[in-house]
C-alpha atoms as a PDB file:
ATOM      1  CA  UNK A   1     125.611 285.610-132.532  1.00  0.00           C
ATOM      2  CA  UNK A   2     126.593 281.820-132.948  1.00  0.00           C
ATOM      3  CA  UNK A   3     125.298 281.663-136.654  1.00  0.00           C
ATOM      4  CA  UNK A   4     123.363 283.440-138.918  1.00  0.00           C
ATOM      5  CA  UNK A   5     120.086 282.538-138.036  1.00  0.00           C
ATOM      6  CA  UNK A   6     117.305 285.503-137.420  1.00  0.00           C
ATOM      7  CA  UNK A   7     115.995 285.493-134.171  1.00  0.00           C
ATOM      8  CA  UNK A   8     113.841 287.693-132.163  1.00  0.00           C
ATOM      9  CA  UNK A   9     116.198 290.684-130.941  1.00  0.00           C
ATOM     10  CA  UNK A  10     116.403 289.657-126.957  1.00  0.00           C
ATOM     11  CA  UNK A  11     118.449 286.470-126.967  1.00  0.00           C
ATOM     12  CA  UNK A  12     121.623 288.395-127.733  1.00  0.00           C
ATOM     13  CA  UNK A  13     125.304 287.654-126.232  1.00  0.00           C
ATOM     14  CA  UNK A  14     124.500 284.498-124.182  1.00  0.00           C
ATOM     15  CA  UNK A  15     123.959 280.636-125.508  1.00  0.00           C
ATOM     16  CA  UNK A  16     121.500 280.172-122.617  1.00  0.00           C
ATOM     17  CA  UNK A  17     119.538 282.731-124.071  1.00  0.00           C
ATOM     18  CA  UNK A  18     120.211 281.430-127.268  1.00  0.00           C
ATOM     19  CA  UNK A  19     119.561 277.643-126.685  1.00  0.00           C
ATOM     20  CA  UNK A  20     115.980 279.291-124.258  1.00  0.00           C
ATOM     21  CA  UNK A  21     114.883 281.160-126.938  1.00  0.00           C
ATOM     22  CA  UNK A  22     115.387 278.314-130.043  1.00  0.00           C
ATOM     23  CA  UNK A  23     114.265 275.249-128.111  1.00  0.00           C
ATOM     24  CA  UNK A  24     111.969 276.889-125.648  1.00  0.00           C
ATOM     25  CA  UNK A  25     110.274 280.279-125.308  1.00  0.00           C
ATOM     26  CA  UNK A  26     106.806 279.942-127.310  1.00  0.00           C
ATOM     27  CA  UNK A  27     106.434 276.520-127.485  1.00  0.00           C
ATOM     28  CA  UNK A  28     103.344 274.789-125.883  1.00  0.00           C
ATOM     29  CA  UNK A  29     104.084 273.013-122.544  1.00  0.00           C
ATOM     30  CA  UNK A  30     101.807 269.855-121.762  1.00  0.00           C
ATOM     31  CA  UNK A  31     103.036 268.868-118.401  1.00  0.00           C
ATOM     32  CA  UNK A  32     101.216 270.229-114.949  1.00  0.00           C
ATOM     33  CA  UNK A  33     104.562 270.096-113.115  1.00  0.00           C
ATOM     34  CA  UNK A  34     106.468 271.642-116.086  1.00  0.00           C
ATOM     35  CA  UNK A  35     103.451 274.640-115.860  1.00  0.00           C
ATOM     36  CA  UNK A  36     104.056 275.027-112.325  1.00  0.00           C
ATOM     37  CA  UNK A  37     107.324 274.834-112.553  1.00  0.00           C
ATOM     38  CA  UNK A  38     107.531 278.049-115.290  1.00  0.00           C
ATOM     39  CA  UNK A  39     104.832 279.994-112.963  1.00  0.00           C
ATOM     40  CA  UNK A  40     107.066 279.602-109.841  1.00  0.00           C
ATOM     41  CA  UNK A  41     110.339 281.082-111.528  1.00  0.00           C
ATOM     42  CA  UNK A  42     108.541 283.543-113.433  1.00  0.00           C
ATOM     43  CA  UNK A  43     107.229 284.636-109.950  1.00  0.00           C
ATOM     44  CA  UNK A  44     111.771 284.503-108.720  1.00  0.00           C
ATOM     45  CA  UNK A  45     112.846 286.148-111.664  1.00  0.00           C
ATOM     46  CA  UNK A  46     110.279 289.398-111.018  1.00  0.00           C
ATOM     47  CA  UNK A  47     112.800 291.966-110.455  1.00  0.00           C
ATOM     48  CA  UNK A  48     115.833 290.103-112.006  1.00  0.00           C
ATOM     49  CA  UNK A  49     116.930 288.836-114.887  1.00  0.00           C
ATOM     50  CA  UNK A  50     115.661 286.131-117.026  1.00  0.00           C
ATOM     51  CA  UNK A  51     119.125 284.555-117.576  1.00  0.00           C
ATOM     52  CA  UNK A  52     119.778 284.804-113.720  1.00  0.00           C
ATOM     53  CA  UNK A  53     117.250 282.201-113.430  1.00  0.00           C
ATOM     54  CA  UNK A  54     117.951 280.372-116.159  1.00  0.00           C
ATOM     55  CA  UNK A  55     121.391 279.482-114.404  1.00  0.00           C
ATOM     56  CA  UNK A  56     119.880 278.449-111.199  1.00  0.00           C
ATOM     57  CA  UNK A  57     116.971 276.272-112.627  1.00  0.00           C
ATOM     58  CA  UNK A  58     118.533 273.288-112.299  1.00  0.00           C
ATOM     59  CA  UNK A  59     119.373 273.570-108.801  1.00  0.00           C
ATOM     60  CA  UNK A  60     116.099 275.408-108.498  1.00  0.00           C
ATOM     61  CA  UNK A  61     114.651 271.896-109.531  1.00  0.00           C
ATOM     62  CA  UNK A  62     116.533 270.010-106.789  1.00  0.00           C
ATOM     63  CA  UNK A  63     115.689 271.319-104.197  1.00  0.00           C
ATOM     64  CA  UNK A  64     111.473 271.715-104.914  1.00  0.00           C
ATOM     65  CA  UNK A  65     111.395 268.264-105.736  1.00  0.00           C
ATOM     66  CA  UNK A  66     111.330 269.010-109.798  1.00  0.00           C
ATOM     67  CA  UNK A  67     108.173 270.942-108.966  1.00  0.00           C
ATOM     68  CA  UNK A  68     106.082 268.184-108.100  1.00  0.00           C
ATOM     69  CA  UNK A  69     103.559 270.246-106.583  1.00  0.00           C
ATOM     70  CA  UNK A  70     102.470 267.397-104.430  1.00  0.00           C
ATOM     71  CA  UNK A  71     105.452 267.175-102.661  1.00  0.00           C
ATOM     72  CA  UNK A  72     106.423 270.673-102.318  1.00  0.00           C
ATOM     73  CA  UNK A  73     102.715 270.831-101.167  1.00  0.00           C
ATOM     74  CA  UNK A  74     103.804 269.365 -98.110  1.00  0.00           C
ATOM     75  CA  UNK A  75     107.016 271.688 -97.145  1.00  0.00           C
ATOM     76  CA  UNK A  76     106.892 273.424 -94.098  1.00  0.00           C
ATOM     77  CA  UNK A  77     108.534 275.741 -92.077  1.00  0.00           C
ATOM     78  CA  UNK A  78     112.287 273.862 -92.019  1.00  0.00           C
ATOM     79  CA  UNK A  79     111.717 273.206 -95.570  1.00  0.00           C
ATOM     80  CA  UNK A  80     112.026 276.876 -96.125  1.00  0.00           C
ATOM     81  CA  UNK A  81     114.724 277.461 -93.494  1.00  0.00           C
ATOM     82  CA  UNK A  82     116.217 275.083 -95.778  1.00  0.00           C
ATOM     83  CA  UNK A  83     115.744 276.981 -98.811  1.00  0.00           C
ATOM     84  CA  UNK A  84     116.513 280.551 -97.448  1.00  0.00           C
ATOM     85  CA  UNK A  85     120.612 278.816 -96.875  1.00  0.00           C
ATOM     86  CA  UNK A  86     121.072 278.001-100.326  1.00  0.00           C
ATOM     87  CA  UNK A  87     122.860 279.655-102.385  1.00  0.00           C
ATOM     88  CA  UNK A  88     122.018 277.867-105.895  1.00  0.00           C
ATOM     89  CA  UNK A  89     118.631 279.738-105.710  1.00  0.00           C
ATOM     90  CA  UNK A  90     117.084 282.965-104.940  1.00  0.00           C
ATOM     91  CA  UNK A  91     116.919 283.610-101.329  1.00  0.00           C
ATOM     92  CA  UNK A  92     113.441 285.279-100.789  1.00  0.00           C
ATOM     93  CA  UNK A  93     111.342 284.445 -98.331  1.00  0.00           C
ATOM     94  CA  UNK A  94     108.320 285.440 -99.797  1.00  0.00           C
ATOM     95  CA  UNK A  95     108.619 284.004-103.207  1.00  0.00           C
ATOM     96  CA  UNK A  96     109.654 280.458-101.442  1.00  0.00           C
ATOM     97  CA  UNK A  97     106.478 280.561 -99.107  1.00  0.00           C
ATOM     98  CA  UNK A  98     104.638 281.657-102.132  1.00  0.00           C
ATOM     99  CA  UNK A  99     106.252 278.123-103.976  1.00  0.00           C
ATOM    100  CA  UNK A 100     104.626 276.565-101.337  1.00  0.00           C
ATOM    101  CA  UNK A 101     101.345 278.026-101.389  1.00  0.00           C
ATOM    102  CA  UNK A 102     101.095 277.623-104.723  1.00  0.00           C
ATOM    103  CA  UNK A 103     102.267 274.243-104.786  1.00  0.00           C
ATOM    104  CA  UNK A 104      99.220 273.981-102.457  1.00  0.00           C
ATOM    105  CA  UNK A 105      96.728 275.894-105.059  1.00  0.00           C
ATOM    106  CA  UNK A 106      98.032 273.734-107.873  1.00  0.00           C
ATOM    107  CA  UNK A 107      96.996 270.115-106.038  1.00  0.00           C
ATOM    108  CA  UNK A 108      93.399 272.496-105.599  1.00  0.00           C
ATOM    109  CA  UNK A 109      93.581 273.316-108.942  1.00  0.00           C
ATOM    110  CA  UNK A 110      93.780 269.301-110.203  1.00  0.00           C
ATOM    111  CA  UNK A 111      91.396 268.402-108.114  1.00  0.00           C
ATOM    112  CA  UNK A 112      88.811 270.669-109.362  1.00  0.00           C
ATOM    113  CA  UNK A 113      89.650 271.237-113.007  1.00  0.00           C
ATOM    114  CA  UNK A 114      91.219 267.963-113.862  1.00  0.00           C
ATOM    115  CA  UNK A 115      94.817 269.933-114.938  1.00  0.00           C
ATOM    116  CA  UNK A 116      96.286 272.580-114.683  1.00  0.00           C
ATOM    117  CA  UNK A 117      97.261 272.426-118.244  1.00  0.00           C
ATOM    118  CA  UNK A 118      93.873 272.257-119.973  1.00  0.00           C
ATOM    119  CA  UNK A 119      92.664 275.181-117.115  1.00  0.00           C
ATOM    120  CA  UNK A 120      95.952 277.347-118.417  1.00  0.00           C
ATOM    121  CA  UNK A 121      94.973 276.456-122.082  1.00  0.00           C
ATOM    122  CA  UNK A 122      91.382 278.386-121.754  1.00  0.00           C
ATOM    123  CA  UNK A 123      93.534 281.483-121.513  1.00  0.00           C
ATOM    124  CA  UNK A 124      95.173 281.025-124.421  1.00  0.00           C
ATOM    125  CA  UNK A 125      95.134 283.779-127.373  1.00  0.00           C
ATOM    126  CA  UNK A 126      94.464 282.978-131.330  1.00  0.00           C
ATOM    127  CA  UNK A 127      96.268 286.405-132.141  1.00  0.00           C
ATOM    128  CA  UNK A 128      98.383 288.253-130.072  1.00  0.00           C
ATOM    129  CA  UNK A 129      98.016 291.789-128.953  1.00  0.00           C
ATOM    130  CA  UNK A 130      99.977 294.486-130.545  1.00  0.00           C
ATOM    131  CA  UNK A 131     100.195 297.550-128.261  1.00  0.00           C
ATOM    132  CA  UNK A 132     100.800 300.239-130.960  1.00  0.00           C
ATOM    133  CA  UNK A 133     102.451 297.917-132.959  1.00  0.00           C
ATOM    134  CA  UNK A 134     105.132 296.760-130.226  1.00  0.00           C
ATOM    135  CA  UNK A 135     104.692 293.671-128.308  1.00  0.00           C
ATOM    136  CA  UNK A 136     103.170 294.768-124.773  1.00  0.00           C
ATOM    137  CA  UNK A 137     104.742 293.745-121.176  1.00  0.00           C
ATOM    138  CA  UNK A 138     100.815 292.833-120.145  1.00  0.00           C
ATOM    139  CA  UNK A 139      97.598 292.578-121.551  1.00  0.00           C
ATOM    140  CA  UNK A 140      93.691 292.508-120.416  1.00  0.00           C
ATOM    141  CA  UNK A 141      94.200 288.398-120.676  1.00  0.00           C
ATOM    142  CA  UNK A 142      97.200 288.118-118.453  1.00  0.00           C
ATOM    143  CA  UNK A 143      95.405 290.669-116.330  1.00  0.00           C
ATOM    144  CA  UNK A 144      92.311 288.440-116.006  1.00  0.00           C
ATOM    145  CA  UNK A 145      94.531 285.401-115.548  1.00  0.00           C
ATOM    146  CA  UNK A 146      96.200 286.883-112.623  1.00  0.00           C
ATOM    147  CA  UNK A 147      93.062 288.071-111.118  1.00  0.00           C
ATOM    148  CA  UNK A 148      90.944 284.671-111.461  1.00  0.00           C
ATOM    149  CA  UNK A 149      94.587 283.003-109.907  1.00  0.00           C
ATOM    150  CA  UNK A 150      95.068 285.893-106.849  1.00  0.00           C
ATOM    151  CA  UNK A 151      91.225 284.658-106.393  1.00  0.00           C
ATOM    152  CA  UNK A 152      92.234 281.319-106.077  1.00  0.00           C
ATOM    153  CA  UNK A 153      95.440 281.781-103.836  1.00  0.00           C
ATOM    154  CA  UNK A 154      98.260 281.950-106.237  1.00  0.00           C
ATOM    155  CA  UNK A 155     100.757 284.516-105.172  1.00  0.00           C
ATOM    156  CA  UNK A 156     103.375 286.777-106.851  1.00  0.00           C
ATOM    157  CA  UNK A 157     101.389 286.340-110.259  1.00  0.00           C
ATOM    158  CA  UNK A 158     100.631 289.642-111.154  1.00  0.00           C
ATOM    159  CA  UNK A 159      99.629 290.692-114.902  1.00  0.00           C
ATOM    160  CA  UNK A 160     103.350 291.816-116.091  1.00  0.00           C
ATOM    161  CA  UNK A 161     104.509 288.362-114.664  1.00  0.00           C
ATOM    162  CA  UNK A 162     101.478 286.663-116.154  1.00  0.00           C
ATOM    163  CA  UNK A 163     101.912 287.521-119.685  1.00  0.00           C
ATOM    164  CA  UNK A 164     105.631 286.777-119.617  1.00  0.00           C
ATOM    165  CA  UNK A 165     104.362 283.019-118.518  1.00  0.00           C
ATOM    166  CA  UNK A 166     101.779 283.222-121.986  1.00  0.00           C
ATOM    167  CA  UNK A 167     104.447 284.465-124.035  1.00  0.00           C
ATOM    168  CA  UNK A 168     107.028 281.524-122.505  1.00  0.00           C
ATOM    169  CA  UNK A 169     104.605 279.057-122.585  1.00  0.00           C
ATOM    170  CA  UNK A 170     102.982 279.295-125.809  1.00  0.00           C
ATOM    171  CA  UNK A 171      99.484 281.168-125.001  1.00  0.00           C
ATOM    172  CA  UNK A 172     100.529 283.698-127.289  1.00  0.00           C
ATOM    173  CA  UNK A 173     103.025 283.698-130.060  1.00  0.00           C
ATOM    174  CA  UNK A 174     105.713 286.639-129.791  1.00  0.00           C
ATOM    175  CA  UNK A 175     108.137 285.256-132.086  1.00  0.00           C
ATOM    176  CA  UNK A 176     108.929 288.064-134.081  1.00  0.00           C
ATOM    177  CA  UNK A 177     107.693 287.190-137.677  1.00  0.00           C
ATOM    178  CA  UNK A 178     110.611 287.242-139.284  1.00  0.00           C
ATOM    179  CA  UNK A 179     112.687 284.912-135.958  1.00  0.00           C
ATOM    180  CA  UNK A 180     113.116 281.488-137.328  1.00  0.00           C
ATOM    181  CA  UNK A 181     111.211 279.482-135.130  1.00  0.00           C
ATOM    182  CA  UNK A 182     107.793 281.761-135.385  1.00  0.00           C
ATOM    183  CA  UNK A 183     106.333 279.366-137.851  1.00  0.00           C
ATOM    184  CA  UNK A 184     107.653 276.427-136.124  1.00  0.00           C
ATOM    185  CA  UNK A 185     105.716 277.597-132.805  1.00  0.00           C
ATOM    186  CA  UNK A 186     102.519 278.986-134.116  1.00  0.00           C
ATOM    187  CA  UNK A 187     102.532 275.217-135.842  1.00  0.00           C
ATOM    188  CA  UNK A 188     102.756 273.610-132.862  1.00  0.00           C
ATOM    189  CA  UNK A 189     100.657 276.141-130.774  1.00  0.00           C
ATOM    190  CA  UNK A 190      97.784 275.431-133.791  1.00  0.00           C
ATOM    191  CA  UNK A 191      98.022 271.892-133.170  1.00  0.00           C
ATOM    192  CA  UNK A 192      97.910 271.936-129.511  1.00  0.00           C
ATOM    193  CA  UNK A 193      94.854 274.677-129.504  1.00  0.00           C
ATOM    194  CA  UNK A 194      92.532 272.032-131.916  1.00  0.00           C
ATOM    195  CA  UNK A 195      89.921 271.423-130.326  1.00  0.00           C
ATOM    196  CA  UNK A 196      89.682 273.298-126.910  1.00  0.00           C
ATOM    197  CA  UNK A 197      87.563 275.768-125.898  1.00  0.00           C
ATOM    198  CA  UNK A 198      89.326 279.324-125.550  1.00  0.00           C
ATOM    199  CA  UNK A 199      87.833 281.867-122.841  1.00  0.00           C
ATOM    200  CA  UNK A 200      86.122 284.578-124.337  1.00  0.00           C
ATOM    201  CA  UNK A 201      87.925 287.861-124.804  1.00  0.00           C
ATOM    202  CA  UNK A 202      86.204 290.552-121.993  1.00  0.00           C
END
């Protein structure tokens, strides 16, 4: 640790994590590309390691525009030639063409809903579920979120995936209670929650 400040128990051993976890992780996220953005590299990092992507975000957000879903909307087949020769990313085929398609779902999604962010927001949670008593890796929300998005085109979003997005983006608070910034999210998540209209629980 860098100080003596109590954190949640996973951003151990790196300042990425560190800085991620502080500044970051939990913290409501108002922006449709910024959204898009997250659900993209959760959908790289399945199978790796959250700090692996962390290191390659910035270069991840050269070379898809920033996420400006409109314009990555538009990549074709040499844009992903493209992308499967650079070595600042993650080289997988499917998870690029699924950037794409998804780029394609999110300009959908706008169109339809208005945002993505106040569409996201319905899914949000008041209090978070406790799987006895541990925090769970996915939950009947992020299961119904990846369902009603797999219905609407979005690939690799599955349920695990999903509820890492929630926790990252501030659907959920899983601050521990004790972690120094819990209050500082739930404050924020309180304020951004006033006033919308959550989906009921199933």
């Amino acid at each position: 640790m860098v100080d003596e400040l109590v954190r949640c128990g996973w951003p151990t051993g790196h300042v990425d994590y560190l800085e991620y976890h502080d500044h970051e992780w939990g913290r409501p996220t108002t922006s449709d590309a910024r959204l898009f953005e997250k659900i993209c590299l959760e959908g790289f990092q399945s199978g790796l390691s959250w700090l692996t992507i962390l290191r390659k975000r910035d270069r991840f957000r050269e070379v898809f525009a920033g996420f400006d879903f409109v314009t990555v909307a538009e990549f074709g087949e040499d844009d992903v030639e493209r992308l499967l020769t650079d070595t600042g990313i993650i080289r997988h085929r499917g998870k690029i063409e699924a950037t794409i398609n998804n780029a394609q779902r999110a300009v959908e999604m706008v169109d339809t809903e208005g945002s993505i962010v106040d569409w996201i927001w319905e899914w949000a949670v008041e209090t978070p579920e406790r799987h006895d008593g541990g925090i769970p890796t996915q939950t009947d929300r992020s299961a119904a979120l990846a369902k009603e998005l797999k219905r609407r085109g979005w690939k690799f979003f599955g349920p695990t995936t999903a509820y890492a997005f929630m926790q990252s983006e501030g659907l959920t608070n899983d601050h521990d209670d004790t972690c120094f910034v819990h209050d500082a999210c739930e404050a924020e998540r309180a304020a951004f929650l006033s006033g919308r209209e959550l989906r009921p629980a199933d």
